[in-house]
PDB file of N, CA and C in Angstrom:
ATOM      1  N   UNK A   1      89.821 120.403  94.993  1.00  0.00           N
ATOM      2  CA  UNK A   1      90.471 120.010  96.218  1.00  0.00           C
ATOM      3  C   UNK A   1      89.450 119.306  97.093  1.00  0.00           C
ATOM      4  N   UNK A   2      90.070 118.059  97.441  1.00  0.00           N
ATOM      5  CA  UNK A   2      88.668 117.874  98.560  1.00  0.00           C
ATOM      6  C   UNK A   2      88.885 118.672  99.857  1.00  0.00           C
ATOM      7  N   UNK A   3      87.627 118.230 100.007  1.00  0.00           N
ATOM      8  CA  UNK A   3      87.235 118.969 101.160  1.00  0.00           C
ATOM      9  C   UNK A   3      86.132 118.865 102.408  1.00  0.00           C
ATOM     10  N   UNK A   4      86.336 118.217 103.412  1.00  0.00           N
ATOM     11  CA  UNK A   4      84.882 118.399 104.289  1.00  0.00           C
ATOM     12  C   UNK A   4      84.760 119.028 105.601  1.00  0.00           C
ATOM     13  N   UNK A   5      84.022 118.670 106.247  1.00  0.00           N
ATOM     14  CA  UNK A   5      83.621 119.649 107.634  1.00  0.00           C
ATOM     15  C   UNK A   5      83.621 118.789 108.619  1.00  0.00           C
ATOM     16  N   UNK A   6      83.937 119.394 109.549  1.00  0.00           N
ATOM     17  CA  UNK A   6      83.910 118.386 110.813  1.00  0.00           C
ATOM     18  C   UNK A   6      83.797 119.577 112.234  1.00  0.00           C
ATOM     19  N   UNK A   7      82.613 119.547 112.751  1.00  0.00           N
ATOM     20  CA  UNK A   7      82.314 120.561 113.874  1.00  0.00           C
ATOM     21  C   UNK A   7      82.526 121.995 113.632  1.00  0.00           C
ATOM     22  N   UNK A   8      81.787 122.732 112.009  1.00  0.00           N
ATOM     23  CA  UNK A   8      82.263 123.647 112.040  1.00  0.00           C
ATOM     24  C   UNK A   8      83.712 124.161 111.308  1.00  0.00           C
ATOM     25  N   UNK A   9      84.726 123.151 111.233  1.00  0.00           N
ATOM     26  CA  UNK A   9      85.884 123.843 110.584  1.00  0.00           C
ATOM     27  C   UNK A   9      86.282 122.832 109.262  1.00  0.00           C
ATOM     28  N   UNK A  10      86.070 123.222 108.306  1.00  0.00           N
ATOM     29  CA  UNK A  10      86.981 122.769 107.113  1.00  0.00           C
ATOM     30  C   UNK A  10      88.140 122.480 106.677  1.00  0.00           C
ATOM     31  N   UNK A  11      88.240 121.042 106.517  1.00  0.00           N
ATOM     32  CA  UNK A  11      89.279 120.700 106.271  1.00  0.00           C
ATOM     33  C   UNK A  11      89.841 120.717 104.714  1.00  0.00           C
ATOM     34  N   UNK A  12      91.175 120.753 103.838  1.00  0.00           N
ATOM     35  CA  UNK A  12      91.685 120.447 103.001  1.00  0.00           C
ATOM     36  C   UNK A  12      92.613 119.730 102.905  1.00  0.00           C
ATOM     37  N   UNK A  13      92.333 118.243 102.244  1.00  0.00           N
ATOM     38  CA  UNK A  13      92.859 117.354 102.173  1.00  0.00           C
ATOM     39  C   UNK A  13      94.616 117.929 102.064  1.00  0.00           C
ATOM     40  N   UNK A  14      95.548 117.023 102.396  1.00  0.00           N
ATOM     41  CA  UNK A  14      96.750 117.482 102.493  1.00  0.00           C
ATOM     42  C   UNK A  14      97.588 117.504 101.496  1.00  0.00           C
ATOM     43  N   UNK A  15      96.769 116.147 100.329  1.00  0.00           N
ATOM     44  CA  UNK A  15      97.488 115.783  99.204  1.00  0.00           C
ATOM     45  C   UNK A  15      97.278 116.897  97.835  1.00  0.00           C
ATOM     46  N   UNK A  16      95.889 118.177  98.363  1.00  0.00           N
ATOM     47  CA  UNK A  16      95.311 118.827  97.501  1.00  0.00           C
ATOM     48  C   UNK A  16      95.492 120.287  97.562  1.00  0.00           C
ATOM     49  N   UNK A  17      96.346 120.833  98.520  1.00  0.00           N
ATOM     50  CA  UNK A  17      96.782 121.599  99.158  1.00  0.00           C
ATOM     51  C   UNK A  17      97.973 122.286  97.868  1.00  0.00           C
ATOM     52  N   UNK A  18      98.055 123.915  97.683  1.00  0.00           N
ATOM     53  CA  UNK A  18      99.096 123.891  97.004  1.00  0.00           C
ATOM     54  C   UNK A  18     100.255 124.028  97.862  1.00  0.00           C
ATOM     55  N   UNK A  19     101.340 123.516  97.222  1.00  0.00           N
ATOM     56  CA  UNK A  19     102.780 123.708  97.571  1.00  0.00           C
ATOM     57  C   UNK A  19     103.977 124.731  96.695  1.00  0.00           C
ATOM     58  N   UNK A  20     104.756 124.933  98.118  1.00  0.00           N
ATOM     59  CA  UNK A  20     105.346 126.047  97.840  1.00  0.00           C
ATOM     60  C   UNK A  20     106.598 125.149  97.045  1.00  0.00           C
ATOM     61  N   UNK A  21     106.844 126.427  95.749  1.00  0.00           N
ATOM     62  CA  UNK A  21     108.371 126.008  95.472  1.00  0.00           C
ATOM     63  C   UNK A  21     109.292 126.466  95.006  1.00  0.00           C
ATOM     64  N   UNK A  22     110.346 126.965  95.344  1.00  0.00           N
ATOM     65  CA  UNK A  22     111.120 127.863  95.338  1.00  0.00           C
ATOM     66  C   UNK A  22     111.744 127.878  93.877  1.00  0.00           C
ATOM     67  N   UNK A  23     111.497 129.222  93.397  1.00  0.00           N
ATOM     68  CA  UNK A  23     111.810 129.426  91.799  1.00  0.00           C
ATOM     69  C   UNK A  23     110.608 129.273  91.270  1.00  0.00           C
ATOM     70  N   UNK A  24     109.543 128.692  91.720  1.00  0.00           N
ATOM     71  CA  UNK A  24     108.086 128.071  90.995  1.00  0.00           C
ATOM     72  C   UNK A  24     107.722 128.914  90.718  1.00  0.00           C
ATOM     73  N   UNK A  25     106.756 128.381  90.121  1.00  0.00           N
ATOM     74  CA  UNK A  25     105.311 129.881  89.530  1.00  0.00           C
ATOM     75  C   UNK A  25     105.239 130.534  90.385  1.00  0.00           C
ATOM     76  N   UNK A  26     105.168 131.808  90.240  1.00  0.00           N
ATOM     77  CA  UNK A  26     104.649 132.786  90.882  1.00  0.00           C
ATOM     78  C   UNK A  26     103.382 132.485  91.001  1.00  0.00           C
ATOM     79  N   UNK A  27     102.796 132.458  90.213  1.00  0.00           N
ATOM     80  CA  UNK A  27     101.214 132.506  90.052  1.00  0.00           C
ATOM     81  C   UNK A  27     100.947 131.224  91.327  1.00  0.00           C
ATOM     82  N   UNK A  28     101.221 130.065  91.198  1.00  0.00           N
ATOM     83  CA  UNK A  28     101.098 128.772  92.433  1.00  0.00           C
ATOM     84  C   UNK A  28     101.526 129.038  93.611  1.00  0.00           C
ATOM     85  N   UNK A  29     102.812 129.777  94.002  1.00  0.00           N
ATOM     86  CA  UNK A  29     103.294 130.589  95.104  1.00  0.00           C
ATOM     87  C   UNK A  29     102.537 131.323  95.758  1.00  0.00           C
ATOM     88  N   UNK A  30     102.203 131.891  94.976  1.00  0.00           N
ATOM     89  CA  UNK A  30     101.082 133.483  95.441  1.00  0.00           C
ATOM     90  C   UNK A  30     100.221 132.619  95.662  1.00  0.00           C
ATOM     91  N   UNK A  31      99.126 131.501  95.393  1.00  0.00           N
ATOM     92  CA  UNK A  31      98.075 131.135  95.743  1.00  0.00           C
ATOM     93  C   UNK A  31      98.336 130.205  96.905  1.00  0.00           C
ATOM     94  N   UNK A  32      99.584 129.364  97.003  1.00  0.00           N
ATOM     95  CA  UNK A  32     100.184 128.920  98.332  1.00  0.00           C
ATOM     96  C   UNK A  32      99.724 129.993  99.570  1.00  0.00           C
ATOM     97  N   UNK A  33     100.558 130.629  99.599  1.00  0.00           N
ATOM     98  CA  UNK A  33     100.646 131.866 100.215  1.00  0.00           C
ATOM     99  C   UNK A  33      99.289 132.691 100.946  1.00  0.00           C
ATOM    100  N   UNK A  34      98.207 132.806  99.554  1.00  0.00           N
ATOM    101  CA  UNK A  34      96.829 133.340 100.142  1.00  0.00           C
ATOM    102  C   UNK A  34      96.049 132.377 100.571  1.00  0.00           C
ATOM    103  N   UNK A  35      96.211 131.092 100.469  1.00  0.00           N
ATOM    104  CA  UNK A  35      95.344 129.846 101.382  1.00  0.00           C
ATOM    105  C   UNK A  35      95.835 129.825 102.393  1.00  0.00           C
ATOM    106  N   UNK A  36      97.122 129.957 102.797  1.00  0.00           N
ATOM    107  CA  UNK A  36      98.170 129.357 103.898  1.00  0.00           C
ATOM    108  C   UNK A  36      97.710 130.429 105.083  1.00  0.00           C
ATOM    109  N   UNK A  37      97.791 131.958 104.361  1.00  0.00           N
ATOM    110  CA  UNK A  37      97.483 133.102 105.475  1.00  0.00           C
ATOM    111  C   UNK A  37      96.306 133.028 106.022  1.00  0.00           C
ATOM    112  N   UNK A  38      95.301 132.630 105.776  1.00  0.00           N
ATOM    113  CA  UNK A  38      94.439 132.847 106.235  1.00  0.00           C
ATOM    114  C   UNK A  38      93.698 131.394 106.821  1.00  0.00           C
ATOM    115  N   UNK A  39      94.495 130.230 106.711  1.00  0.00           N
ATOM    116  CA  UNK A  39      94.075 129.116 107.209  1.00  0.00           C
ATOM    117  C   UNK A  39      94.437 129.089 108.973  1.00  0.00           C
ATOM    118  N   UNK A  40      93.771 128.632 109.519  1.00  0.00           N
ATOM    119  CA  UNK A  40      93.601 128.393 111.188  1.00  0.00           C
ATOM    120  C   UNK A  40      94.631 127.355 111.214  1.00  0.00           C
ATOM    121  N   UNK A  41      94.918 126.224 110.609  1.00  0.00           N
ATOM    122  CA  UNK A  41      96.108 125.583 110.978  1.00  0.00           C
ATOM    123  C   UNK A  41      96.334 124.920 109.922  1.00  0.00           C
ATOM    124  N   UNK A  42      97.674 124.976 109.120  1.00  0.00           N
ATOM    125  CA  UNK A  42      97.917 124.423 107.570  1.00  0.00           C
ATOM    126  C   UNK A  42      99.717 123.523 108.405  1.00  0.00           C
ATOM    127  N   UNK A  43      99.586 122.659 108.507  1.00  0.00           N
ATOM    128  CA  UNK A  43     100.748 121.794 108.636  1.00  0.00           C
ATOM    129  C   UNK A  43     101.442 121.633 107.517  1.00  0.00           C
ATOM    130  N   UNK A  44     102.971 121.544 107.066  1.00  0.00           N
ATOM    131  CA  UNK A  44     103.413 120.891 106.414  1.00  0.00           C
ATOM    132  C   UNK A  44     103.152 119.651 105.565  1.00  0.00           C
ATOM    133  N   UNK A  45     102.939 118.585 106.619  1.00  0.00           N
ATOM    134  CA  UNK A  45     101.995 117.658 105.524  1.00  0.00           C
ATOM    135  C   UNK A  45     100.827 116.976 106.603  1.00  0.00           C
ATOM    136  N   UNK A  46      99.784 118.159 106.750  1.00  0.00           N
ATOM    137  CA  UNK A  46      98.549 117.482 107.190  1.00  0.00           C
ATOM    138  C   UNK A  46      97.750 118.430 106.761  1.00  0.00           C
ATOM    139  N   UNK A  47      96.196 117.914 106.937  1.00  0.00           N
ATOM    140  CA  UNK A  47      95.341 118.662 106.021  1.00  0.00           C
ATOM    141  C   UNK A  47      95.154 120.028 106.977  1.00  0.00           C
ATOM    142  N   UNK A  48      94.867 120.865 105.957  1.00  0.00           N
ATOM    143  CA  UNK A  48      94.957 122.447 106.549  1.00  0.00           C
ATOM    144  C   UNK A  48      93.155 122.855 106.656  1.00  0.00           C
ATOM    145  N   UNK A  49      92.992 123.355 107.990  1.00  0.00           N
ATOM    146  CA  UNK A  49      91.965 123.685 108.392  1.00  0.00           C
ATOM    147  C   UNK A  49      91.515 125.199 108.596  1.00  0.00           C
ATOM    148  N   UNK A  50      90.117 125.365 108.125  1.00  0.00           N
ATOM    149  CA  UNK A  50      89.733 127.050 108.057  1.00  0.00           C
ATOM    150  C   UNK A  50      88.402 127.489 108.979  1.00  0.00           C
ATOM    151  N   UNK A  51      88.404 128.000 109.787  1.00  0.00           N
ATOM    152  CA  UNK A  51      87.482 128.367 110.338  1.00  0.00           C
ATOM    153  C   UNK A  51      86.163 129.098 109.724  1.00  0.00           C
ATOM    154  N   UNK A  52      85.101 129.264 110.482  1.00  0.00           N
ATOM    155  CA  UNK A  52      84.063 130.098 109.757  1.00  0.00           C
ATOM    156  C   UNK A  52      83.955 131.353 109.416  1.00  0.00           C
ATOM    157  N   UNK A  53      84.894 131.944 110.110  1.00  0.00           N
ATOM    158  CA  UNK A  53      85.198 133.101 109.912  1.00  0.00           C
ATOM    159  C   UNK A  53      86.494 133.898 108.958  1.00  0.00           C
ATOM    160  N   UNK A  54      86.523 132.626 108.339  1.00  0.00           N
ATOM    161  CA  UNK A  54      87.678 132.775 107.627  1.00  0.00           C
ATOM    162  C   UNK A  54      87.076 132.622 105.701  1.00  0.00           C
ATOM    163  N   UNK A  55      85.771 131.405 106.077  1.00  0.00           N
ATOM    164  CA  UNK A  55      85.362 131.033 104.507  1.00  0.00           C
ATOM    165  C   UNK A  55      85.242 132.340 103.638  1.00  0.00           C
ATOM    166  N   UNK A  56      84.107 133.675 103.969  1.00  0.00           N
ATOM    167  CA  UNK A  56      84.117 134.545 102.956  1.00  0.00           C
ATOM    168  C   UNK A  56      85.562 134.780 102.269  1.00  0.00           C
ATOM    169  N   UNK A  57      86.706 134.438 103.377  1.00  0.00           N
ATOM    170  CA  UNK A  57      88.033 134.824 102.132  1.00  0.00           C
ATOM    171  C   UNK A  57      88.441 133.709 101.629  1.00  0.00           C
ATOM    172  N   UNK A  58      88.011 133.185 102.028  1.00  0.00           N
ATOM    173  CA  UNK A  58      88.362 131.375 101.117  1.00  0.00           C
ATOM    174  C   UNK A  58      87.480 131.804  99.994  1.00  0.00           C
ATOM    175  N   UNK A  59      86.655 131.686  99.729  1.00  0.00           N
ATOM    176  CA  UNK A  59      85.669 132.012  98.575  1.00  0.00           C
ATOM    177  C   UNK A  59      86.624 132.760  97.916  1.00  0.00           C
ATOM    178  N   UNK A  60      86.604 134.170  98.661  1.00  0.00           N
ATOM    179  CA  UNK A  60      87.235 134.959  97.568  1.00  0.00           C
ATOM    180  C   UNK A  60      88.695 134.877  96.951  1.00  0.00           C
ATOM    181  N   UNK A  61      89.477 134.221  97.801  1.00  0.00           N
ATOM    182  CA  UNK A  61      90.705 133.528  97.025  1.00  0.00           C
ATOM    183  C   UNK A  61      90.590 132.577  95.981  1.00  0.00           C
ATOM    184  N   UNK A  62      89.531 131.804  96.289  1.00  0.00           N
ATOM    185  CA  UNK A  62      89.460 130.337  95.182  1.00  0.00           C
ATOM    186  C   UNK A  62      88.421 131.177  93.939  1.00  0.00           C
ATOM    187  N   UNK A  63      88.249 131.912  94.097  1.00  0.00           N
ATOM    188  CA  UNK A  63      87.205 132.716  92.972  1.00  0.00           C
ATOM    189  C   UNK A  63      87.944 133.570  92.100  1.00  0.00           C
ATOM    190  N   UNK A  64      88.883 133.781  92.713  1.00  0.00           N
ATOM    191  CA  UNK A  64      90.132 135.085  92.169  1.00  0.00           C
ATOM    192  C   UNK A  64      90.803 134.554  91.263  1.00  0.00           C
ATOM    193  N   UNK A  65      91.456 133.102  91.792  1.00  0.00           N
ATOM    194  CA  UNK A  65      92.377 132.375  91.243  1.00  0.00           C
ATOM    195  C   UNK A  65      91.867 131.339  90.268  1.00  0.00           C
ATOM    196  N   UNK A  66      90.511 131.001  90.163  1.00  0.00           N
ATOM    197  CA  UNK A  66      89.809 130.285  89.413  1.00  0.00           C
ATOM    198  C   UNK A  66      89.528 131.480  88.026  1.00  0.00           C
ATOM    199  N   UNK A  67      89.313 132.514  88.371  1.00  0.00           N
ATOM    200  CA  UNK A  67      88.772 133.315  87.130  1.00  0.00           C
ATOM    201  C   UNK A  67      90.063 133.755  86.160  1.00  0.00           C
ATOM    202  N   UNK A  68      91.345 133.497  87.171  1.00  0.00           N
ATOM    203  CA  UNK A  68      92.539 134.294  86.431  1.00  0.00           C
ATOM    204  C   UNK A  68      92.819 133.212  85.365  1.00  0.00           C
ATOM    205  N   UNK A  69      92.308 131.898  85.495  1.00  0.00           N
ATOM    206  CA  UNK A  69      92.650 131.132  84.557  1.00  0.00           C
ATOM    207  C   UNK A  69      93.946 129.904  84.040  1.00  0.00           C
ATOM    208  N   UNK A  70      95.084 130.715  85.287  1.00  0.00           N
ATOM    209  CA  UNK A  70      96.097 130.124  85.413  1.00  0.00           C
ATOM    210  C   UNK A  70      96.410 128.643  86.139  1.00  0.00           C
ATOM    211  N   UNK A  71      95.360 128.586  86.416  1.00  0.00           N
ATOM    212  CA  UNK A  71      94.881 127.223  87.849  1.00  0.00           C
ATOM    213  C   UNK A  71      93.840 126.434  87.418  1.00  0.00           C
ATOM    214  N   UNK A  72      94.255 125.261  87.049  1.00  0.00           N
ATOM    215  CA  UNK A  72      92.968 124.184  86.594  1.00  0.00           C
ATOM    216  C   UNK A  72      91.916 124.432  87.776  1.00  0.00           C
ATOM    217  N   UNK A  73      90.903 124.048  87.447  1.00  0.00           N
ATOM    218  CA  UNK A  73      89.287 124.039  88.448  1.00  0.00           C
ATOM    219  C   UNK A  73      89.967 122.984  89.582  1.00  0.00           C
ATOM    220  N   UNK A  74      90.080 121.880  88.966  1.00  0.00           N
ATOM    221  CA  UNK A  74      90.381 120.952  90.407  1.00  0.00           C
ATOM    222  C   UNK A  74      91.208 121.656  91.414  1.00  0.00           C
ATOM    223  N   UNK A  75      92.486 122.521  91.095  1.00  0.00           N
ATOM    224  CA  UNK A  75      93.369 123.161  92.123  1.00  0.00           C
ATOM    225  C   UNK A  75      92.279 124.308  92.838  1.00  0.00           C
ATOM    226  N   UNK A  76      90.861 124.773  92.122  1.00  0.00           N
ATOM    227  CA  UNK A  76      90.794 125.769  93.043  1.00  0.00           C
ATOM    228  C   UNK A  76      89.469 125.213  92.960  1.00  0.00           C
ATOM    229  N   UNK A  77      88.629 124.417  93.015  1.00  0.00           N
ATOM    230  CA  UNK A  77      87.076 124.357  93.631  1.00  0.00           C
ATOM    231  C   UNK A  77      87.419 123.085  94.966  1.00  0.00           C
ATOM    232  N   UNK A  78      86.288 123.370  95.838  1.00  0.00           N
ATOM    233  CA  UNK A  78      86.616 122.640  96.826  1.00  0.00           C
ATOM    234  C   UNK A  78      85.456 121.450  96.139  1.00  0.00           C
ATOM    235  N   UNK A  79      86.427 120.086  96.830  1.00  0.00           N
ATOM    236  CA  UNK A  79      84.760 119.082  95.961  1.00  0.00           C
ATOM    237  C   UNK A  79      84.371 118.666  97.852  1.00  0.00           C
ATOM    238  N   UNK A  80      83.472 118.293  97.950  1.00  0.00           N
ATOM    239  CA  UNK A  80      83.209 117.801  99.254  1.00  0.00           C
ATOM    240  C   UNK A  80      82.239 116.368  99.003  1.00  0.00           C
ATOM    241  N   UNK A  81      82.329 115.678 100.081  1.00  0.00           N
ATOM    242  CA  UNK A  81      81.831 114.381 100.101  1.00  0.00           C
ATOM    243  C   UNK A  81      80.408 114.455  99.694  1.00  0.00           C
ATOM    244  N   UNK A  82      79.531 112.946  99.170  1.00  0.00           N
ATOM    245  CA  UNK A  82      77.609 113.384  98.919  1.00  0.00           C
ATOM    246  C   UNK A  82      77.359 113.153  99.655  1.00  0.00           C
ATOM    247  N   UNK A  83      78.147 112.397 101.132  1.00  0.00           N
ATOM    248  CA  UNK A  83      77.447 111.588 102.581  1.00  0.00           C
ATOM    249  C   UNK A  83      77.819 112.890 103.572  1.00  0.00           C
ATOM    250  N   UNK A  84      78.621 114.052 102.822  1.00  0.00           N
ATOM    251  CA  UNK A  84      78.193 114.513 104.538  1.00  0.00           C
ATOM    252  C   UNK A  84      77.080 115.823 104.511  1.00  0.00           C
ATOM    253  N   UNK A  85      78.116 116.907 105.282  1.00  0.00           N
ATOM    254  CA  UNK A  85      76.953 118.141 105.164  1.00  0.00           C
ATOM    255  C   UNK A  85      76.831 119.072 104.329  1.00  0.00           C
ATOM    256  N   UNK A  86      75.597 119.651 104.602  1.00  0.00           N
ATOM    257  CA  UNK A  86      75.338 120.248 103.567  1.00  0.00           C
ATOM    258  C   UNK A  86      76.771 121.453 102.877  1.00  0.00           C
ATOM    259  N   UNK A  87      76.872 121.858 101.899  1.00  0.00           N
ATOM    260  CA  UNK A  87      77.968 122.908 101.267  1.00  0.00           C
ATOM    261  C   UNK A  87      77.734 123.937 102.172  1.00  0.00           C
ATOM    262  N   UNK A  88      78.246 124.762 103.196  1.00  0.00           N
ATOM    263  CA  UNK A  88      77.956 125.905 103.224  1.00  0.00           C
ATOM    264  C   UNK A  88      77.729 127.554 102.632  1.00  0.00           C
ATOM    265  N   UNK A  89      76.882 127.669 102.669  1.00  0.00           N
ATOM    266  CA  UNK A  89      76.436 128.826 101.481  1.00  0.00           C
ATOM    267  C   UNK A  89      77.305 129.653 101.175  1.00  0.00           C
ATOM    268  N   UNK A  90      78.092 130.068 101.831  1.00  0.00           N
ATOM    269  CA  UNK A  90      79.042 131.584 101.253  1.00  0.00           C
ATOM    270  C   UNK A  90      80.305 130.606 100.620  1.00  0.00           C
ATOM    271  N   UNK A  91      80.041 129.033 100.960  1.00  0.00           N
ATOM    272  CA  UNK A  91      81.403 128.722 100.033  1.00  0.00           C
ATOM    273  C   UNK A  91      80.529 127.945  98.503  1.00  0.00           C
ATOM    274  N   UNK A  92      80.003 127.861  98.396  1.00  0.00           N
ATOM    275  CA  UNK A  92      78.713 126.986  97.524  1.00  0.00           C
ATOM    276  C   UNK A  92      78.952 127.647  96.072  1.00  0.00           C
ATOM    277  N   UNK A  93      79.234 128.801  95.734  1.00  0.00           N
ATOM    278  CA  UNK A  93      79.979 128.960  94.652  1.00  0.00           C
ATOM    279  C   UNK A  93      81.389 128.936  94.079  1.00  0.00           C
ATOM    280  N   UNK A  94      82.054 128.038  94.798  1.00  0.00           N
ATOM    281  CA  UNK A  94      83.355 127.523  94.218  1.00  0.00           C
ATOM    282  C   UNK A  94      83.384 126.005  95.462  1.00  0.00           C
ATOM    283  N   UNK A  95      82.616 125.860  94.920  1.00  0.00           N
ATOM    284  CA  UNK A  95      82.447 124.366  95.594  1.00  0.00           C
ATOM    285  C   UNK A  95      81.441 123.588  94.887  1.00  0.00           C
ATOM    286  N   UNK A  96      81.443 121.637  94.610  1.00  0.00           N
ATOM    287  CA  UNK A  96      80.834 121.085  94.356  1.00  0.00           C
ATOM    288  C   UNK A  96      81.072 119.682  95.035  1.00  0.00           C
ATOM    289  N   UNK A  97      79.795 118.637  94.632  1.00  0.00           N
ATOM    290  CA  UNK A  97      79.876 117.499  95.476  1.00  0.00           C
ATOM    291  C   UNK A  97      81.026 116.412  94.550  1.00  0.00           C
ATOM    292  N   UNK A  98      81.641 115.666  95.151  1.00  0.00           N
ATOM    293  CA  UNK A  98      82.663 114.436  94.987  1.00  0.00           C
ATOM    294  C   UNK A  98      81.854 113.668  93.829  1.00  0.00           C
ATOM    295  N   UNK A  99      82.896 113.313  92.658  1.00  0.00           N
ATOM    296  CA  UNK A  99      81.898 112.158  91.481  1.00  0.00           C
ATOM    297  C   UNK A  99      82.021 110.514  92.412  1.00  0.00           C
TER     298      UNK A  99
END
């Protein structure tokens, strides 16, 4: 998913975001669901933003859902730009830089 920073809060692109869908996977639902709760502001269709105090559970959602296997890597690592800042550390293991 991309992903970058801007003053502190993280953004996720809007197009990379999962979506909910009724009858859908459970498994994609449920991960809708645990990004959505804990995001500071997730719009319908604009990119959804997470505070700092929120990343340790970002980590641990995209780590959960990455190990279960059911979710390609691209749906759950964040990629972030090589021009901006640095990865922040508690997200730096389910995160990498943009090819």
């Amino acid at each position: 998913m991309r992903a970058w920073l801007v003053d502190e809060v993280l953004f996720l692109h809007q197009e990379d975001v999962p979506t909910f869908k009724k009858g859908g996977s459970v498994v994609r639902n449920s991960y809708f669901w645990a990004l959505r709760a804990i995001a500071g502001h997730a719009p319908r269709h604009g990119h959804w933003e997470y505070e700092p105090e929120v990343w340790l559970a970002l980590m641990r959602v995209l780590s959960a859902f990455q190990t279960s296997g059911y979710l390609g890597l691209s749906e759950t690592q964040l990629a972030f730009p090589q021009t901006g800042p640095e990865i922040p550390r508690v997200l730096q293991g389910v995160a990498t830089w943009q090819d």
